[in-house]
PDB file of N, CA and C in Angstrom:
ATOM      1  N   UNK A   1      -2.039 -14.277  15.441  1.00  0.00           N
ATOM      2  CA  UNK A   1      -1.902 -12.893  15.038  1.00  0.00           C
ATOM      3  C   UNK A   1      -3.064 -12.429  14.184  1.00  0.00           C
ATOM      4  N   UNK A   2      -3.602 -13.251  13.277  1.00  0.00           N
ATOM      5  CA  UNK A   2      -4.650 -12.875  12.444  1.00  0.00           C
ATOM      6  C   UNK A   2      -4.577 -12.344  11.122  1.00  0.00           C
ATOM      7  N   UNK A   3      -2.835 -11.811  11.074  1.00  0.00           N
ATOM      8  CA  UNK A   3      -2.241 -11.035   9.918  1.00  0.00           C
ATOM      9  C   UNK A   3      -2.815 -11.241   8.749  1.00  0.00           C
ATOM     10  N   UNK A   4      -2.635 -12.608   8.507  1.00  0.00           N
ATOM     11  CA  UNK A   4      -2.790 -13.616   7.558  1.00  0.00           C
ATOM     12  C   UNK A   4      -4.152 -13.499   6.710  1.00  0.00           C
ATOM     13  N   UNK A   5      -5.151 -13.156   7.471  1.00  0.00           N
ATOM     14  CA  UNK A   5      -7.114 -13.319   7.739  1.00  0.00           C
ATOM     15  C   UNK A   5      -6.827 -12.254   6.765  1.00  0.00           C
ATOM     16  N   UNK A   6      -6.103 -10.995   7.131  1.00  0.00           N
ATOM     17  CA  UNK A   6      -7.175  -9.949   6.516  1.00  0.00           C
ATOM     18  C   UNK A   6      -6.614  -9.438   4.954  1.00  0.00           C
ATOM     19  N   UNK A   7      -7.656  -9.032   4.375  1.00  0.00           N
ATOM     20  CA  UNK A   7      -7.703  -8.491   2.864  1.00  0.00           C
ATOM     21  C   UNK A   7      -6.705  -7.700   2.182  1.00  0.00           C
ATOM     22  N   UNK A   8      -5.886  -7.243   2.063  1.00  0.00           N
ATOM     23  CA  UNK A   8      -4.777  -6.718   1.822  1.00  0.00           C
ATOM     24  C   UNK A   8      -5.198  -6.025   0.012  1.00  0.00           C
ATOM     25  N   UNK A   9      -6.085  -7.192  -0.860  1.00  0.00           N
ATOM     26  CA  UNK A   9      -5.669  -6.612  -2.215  1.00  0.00           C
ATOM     27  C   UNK A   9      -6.590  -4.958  -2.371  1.00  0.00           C
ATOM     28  N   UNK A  10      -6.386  -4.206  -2.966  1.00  0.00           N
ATOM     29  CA  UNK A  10      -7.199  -2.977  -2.925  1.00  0.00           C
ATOM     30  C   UNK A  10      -6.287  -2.463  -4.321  1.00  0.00           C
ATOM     31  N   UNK A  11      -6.929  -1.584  -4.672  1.00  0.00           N
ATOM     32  CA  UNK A  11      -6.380  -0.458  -5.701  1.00  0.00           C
ATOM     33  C   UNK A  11      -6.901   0.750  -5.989  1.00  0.00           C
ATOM     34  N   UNK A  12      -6.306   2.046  -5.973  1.00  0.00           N
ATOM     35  CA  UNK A  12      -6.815   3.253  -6.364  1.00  0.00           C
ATOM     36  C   UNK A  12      -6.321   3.870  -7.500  1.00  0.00           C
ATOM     37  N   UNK A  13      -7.022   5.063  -8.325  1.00  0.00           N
ATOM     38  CA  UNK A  13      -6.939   5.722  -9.245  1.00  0.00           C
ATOM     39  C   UNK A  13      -6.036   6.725  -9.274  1.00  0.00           C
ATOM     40  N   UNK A  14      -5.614   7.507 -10.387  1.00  0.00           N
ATOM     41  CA  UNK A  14      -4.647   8.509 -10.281  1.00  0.00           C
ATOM     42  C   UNK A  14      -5.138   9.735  -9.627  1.00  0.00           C
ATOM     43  N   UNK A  15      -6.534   9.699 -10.068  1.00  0.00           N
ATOM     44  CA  UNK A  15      -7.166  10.669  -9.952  1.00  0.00           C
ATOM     45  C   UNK A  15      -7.429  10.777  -8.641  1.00  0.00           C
ATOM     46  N   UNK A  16      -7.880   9.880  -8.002  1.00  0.00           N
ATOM     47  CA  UNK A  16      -7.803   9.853  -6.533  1.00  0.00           C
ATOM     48  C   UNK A  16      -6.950   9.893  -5.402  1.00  0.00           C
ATOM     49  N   UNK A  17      -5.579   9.737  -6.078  1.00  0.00           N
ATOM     50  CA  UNK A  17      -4.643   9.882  -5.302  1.00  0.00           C
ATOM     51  C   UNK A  17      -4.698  11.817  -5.317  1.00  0.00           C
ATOM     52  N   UNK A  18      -4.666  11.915  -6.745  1.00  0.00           N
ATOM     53  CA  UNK A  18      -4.474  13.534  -6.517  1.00  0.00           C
ATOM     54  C   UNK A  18      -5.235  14.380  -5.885  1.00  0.00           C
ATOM     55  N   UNK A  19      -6.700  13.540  -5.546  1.00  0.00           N
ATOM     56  CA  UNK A  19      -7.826  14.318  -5.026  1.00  0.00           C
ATOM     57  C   UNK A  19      -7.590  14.224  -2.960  1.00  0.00           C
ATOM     58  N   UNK A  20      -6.783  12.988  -2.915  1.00  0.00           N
ATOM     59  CA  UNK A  20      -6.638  12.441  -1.671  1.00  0.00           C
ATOM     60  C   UNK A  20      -5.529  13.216  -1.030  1.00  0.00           C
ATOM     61  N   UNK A  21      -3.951  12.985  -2.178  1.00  0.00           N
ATOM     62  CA  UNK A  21      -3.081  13.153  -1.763  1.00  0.00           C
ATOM     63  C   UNK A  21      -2.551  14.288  -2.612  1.00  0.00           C
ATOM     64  N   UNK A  22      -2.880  15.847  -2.626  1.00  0.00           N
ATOM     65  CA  UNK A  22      -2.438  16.895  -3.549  1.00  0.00           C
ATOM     66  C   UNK A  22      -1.284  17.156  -3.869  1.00  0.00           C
ATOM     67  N   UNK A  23      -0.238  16.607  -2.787  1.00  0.00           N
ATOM     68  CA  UNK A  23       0.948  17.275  -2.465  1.00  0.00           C
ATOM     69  C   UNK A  23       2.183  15.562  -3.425  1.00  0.00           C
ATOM     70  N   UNK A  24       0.923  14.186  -3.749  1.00  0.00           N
ATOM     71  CA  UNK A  24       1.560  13.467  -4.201  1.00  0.00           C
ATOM     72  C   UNK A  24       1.588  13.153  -5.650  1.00  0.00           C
ATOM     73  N   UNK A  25       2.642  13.315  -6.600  1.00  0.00           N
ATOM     74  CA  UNK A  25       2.477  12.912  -7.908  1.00  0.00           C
ATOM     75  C   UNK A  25       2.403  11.648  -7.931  1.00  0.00           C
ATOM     76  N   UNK A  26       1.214  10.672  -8.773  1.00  0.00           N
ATOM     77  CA  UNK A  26       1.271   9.382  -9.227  1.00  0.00           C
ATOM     78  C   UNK A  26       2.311   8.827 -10.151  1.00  0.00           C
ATOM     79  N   UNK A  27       2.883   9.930 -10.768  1.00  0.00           N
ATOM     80  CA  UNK A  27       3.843   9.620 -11.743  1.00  0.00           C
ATOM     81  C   UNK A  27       5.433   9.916 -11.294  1.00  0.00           C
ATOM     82  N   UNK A  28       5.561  10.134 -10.215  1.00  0.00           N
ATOM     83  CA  UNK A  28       7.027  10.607  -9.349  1.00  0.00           C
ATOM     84  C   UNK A  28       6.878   9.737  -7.928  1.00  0.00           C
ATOM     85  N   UNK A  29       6.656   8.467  -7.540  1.00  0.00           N
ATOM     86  CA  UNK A  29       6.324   8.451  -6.137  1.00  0.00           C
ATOM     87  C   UNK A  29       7.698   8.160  -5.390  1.00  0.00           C
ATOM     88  N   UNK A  30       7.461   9.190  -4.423  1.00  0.00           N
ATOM     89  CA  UNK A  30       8.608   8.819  -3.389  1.00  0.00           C
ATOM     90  C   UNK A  30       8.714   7.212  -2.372  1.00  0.00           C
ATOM     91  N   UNK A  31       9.436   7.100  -1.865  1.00  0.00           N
ATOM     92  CA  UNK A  31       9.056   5.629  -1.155  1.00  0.00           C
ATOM     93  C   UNK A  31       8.187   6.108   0.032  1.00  0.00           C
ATOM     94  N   UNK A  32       8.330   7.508   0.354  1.00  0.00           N
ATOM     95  CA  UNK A  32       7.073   7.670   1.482  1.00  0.00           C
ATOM     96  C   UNK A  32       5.700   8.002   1.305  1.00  0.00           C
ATOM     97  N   UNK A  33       5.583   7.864  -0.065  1.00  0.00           N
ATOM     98  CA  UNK A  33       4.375   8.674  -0.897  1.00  0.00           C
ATOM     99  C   UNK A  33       3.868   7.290  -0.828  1.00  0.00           C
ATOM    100  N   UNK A  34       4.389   5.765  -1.662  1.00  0.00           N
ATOM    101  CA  UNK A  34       4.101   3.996  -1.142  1.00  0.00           C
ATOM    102  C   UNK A  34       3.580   3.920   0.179  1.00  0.00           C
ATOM    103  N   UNK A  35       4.213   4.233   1.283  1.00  0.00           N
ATOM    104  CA  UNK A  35       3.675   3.840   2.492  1.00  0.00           C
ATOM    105  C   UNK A  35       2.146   4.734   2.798  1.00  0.00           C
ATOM    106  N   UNK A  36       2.178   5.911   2.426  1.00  0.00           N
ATOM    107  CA  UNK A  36       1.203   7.080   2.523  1.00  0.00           C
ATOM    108  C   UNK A  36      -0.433   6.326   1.732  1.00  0.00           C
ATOM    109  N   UNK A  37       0.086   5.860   0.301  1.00  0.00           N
ATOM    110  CA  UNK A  37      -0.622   5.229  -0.361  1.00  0.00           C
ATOM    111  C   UNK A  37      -1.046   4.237   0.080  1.00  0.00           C
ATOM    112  N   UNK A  38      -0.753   3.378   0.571  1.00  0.00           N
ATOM    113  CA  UNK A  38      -0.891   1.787   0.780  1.00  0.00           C
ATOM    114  C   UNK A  38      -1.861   2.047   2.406  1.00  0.00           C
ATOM    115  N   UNK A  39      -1.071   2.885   3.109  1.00  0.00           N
ATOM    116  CA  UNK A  39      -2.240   3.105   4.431  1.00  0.00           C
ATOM    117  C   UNK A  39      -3.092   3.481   4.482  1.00  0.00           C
ATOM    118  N   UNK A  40      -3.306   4.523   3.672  1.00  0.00           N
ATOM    119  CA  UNK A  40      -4.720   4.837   2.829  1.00  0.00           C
ATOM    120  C   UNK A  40      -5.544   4.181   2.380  1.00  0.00           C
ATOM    121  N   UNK A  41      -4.992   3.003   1.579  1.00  0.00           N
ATOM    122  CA  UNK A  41      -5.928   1.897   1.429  1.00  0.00           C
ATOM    123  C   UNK A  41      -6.487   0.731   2.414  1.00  0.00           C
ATOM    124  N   UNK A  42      -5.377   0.579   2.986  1.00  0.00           N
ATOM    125  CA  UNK A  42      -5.762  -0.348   3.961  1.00  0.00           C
ATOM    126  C   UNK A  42      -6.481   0.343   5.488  1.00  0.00           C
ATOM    127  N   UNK A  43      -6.349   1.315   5.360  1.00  0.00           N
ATOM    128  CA  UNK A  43      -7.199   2.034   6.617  1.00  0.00           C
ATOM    129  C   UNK A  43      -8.782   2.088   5.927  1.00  0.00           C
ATOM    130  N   UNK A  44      -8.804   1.743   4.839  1.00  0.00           N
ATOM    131  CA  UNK A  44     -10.709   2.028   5.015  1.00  0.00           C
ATOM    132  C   UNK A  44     -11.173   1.241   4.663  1.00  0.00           C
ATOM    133  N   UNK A  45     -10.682  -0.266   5.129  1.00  0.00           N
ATOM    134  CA  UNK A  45     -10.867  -1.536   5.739  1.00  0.00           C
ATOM    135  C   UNK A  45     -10.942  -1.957   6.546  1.00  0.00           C
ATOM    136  N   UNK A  46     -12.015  -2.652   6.983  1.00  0.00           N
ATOM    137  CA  UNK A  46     -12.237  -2.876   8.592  1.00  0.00           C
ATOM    138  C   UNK A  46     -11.419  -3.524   8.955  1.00  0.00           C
ATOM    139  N   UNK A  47     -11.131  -3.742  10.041  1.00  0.00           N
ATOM    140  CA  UNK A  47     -10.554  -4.798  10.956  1.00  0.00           C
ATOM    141  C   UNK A  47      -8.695  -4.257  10.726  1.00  0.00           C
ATOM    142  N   UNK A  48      -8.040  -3.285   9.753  1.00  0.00           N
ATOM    143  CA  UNK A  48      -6.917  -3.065   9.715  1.00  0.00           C
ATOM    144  C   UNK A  48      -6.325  -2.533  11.377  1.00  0.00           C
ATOM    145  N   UNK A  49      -5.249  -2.929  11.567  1.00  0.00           N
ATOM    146  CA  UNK A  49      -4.819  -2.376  12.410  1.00  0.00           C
ATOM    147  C   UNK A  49      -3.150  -2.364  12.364  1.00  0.00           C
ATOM    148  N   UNK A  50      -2.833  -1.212  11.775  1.00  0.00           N
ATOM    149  CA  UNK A  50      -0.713  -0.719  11.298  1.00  0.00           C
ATOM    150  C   UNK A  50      -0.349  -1.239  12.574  1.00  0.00           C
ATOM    151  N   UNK A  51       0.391  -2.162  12.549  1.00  0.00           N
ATOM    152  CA  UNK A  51       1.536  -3.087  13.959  1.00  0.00           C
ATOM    153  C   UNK A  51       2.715  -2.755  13.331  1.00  0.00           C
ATOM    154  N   UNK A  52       3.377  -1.763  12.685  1.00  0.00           N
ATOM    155  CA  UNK A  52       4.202  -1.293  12.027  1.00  0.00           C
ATOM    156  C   UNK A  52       4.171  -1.493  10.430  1.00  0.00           C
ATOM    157  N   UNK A  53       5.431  -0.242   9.996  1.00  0.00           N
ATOM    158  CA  UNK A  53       5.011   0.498   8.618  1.00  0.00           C
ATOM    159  C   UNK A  53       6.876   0.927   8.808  1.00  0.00           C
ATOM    160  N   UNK A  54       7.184   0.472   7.203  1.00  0.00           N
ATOM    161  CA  UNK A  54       8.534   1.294   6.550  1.00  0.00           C
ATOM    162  C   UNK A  54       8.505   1.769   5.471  1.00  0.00           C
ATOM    163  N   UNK A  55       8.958   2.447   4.890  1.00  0.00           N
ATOM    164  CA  UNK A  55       9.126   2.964   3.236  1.00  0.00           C
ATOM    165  C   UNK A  55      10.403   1.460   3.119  1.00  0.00           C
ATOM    166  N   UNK A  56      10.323   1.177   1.635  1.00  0.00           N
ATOM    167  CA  UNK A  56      11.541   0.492   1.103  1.00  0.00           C
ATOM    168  C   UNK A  56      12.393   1.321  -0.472  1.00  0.00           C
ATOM    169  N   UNK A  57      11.008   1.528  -1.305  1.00  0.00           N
ATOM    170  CA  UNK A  57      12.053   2.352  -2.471  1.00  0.00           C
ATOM    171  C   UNK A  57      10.244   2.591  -2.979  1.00  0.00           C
ATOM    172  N   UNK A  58      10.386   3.292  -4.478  1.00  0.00           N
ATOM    173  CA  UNK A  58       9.694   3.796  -5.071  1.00  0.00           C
ATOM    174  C   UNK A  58       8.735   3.074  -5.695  1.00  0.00           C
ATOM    175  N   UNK A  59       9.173   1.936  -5.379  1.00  0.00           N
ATOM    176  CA  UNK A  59       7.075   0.829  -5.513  1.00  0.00           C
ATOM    177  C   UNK A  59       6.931   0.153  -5.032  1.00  0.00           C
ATOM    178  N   UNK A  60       7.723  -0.122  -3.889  1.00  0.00           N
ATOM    179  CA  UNK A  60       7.381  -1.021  -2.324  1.00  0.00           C
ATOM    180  C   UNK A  60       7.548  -0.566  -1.121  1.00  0.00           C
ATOM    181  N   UNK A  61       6.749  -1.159  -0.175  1.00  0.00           N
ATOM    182  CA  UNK A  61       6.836  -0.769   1.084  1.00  0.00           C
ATOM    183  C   UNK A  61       6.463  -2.029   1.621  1.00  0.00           C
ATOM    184  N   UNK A  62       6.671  -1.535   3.228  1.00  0.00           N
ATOM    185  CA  UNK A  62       6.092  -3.023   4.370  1.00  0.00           C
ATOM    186  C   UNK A  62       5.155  -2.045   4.987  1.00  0.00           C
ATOM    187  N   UNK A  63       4.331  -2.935   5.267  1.00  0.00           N
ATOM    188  CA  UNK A  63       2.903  -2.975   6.669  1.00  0.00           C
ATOM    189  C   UNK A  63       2.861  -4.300   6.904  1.00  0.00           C
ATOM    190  N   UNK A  64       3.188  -3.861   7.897  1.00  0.00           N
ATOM    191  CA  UNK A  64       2.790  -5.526   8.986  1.00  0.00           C
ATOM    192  C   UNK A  64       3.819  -6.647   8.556  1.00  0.00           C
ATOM    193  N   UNK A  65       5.054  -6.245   8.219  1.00  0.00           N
ATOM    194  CA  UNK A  65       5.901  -7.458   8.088  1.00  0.00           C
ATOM    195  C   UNK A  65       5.636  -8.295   6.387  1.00  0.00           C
ATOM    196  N   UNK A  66       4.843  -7.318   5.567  1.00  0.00           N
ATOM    197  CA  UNK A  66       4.430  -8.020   4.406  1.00  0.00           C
ATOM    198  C   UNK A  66       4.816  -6.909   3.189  1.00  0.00           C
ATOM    199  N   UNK A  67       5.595  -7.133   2.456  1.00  0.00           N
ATOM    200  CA  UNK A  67       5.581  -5.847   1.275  1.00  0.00           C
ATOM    201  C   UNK A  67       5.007  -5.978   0.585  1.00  0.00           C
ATOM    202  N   UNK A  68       4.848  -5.147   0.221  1.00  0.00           N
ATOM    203  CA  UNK A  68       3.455  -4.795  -0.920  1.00  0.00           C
ATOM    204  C   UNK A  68       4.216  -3.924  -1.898  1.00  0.00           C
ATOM    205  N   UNK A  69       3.447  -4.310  -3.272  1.00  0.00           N
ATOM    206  CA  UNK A  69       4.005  -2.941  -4.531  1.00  0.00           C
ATOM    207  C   UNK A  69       2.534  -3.082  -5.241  1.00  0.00           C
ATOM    208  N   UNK A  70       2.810  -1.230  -5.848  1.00  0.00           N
ATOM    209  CA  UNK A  70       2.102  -0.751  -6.221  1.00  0.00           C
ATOM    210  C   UNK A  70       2.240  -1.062  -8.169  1.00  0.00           C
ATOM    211  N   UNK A  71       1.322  -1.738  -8.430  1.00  0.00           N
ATOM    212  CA  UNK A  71       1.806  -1.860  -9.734  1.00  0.00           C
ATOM    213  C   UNK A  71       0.882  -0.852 -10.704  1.00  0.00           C
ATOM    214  N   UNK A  72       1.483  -0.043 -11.323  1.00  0.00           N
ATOM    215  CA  UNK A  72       0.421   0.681 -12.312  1.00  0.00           C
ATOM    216  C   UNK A  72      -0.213  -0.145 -13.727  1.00  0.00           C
ATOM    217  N   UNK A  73      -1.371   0.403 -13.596  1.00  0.00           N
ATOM    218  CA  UNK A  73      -2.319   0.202 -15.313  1.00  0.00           C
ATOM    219  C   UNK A  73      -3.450   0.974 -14.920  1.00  0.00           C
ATOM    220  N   UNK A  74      -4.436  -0.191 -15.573  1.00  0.00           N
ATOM    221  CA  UNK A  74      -5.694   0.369 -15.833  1.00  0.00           C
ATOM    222  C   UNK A  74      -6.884   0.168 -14.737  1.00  0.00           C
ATOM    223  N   UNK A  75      -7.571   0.591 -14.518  1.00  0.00           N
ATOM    224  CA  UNK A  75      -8.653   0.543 -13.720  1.00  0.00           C
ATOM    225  C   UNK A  75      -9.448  -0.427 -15.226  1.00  0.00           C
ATOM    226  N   UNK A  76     -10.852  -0.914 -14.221  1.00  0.00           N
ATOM    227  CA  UNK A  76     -12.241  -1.128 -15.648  1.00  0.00           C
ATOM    228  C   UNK A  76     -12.541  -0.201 -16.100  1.00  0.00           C
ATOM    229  N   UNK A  77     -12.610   1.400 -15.693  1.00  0.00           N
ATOM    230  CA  UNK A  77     -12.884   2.590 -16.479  1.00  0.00           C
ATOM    231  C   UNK A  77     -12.220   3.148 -17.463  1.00  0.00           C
ATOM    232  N   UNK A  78     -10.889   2.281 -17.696  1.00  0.00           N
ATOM    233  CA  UNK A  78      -9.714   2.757 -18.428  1.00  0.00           C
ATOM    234  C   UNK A  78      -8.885   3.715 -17.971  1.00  0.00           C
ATOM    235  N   UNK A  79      -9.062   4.150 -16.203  1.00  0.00           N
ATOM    236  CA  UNK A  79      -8.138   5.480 -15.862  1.00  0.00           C
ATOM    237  C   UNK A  79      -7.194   4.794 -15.102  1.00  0.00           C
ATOM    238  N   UNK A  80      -6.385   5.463 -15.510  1.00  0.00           N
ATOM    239  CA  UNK A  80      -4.790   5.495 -14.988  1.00  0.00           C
ATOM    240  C   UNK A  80      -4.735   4.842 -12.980  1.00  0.00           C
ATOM    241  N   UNK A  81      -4.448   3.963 -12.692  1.00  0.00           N
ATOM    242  CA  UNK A  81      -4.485   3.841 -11.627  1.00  0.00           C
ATOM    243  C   UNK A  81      -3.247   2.866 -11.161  1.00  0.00           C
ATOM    244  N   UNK A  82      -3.288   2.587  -9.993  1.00  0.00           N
ATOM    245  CA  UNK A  82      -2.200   1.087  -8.820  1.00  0.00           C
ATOM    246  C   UNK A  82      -3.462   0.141  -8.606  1.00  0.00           C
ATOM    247  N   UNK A  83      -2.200  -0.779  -8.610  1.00  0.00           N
ATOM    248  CA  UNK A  83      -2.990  -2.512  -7.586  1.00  0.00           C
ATOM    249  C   UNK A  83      -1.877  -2.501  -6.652  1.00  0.00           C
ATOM    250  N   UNK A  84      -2.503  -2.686  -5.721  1.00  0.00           N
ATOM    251  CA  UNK A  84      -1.964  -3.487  -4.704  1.00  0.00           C
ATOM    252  C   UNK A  84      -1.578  -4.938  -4.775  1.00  0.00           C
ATOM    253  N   UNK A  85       0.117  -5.482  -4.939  1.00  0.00           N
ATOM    254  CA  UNK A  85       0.598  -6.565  -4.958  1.00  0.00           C
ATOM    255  C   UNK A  85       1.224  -6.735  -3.889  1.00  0.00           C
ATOM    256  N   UNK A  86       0.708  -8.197  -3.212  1.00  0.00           N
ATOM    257  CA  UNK A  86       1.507  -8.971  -2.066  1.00  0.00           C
ATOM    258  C   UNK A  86       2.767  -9.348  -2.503  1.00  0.00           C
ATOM    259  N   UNK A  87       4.022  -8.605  -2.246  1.00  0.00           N
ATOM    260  CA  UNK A  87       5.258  -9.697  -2.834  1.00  0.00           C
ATOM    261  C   UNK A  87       5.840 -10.512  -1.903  1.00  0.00           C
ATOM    262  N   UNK A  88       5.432 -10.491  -0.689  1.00  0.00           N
ATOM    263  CA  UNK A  88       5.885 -11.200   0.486  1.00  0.00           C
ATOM    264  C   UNK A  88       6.020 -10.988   1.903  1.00  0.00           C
ATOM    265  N   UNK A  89       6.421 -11.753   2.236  1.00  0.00           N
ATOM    266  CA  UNK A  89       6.505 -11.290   3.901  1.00  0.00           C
ATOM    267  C   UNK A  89       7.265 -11.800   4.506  1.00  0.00           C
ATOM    268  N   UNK A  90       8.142 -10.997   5.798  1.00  0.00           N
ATOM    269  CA  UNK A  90       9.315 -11.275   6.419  1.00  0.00           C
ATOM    270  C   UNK A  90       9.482 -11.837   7.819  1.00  0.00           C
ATOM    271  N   UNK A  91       9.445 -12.713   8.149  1.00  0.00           N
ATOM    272  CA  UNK A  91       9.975 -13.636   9.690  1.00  0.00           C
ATOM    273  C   UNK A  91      10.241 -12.440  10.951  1.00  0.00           C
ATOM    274  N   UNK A  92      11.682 -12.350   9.908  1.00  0.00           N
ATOM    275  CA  UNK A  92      12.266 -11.236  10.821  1.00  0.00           C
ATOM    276  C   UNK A  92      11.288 -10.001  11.334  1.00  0.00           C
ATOM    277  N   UNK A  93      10.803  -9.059  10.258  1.00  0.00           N
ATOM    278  CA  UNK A  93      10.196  -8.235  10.507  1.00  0.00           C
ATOM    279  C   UNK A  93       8.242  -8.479  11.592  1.00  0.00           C
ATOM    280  N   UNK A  94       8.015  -9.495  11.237  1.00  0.00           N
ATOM    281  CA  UNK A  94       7.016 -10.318  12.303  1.00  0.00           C
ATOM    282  C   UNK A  94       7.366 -10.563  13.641  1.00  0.00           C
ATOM    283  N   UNK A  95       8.390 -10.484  14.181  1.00  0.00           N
ATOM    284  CA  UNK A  95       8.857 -10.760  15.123  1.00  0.00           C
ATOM    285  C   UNK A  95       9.225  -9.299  15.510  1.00  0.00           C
ATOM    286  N   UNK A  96       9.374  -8.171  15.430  1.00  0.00           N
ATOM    287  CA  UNK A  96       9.214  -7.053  15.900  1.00  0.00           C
ATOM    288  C   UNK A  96       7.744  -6.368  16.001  1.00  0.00           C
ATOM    289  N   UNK A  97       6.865  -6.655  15.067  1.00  0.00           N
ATOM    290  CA  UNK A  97       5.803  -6.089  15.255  1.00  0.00           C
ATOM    291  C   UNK A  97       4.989  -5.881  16.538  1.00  0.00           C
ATOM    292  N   UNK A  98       4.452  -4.715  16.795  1.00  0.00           N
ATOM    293  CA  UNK A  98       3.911  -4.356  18.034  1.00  0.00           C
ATOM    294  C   UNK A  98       2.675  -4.743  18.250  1.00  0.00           C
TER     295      UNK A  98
END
């Protein structure tokens, strides 16, 4: 599958979400605002390719059978931003992927 190979960690700013995503508060995120976020990041990475995508709640989601949460702090600039955390990945949900 290759799943495994590719880069997953990334993180963006508050500021960039608001510049990216106008319509999304960093400080209110919906669970579809997570998936919105997280594809965003991982789309301007090469080699990504979404084999499916769910919302789960308000700081996790799945891509590709793997959830991810958005954890807030600091950037090195000191601005308000997310990391991208691997919390795991599901059998089940690997076995549907397209």
């Amino acid at each position: 599958m290759g799943t495994d190979d590719f880069d997953y960690s990334a993180s963006i700013s508050w500021m960039d979400i608001r510049e990216f995503f106008p319509f999304i508060d960093p400080e209110n995120l919906s669970p579809q605002d997570v998936v919105d976020i997280l594809l965003h990041l991982f789309r301007q990475k090469p080699g990504f390719v979404d084999r499916g995508h769910e919302t789960n709640n308000r700081e996790t989601a799945w891509v590709n059978a793997f959830l991810f949460r958005l954890n807030p702090g600091f950037n090195e600039y000191g601005m308000e931003s997310f990391t991208v955390e691997t919390i795991g990945s599901s059998v089940d949900k690997m076995a549907e992927l397209r």
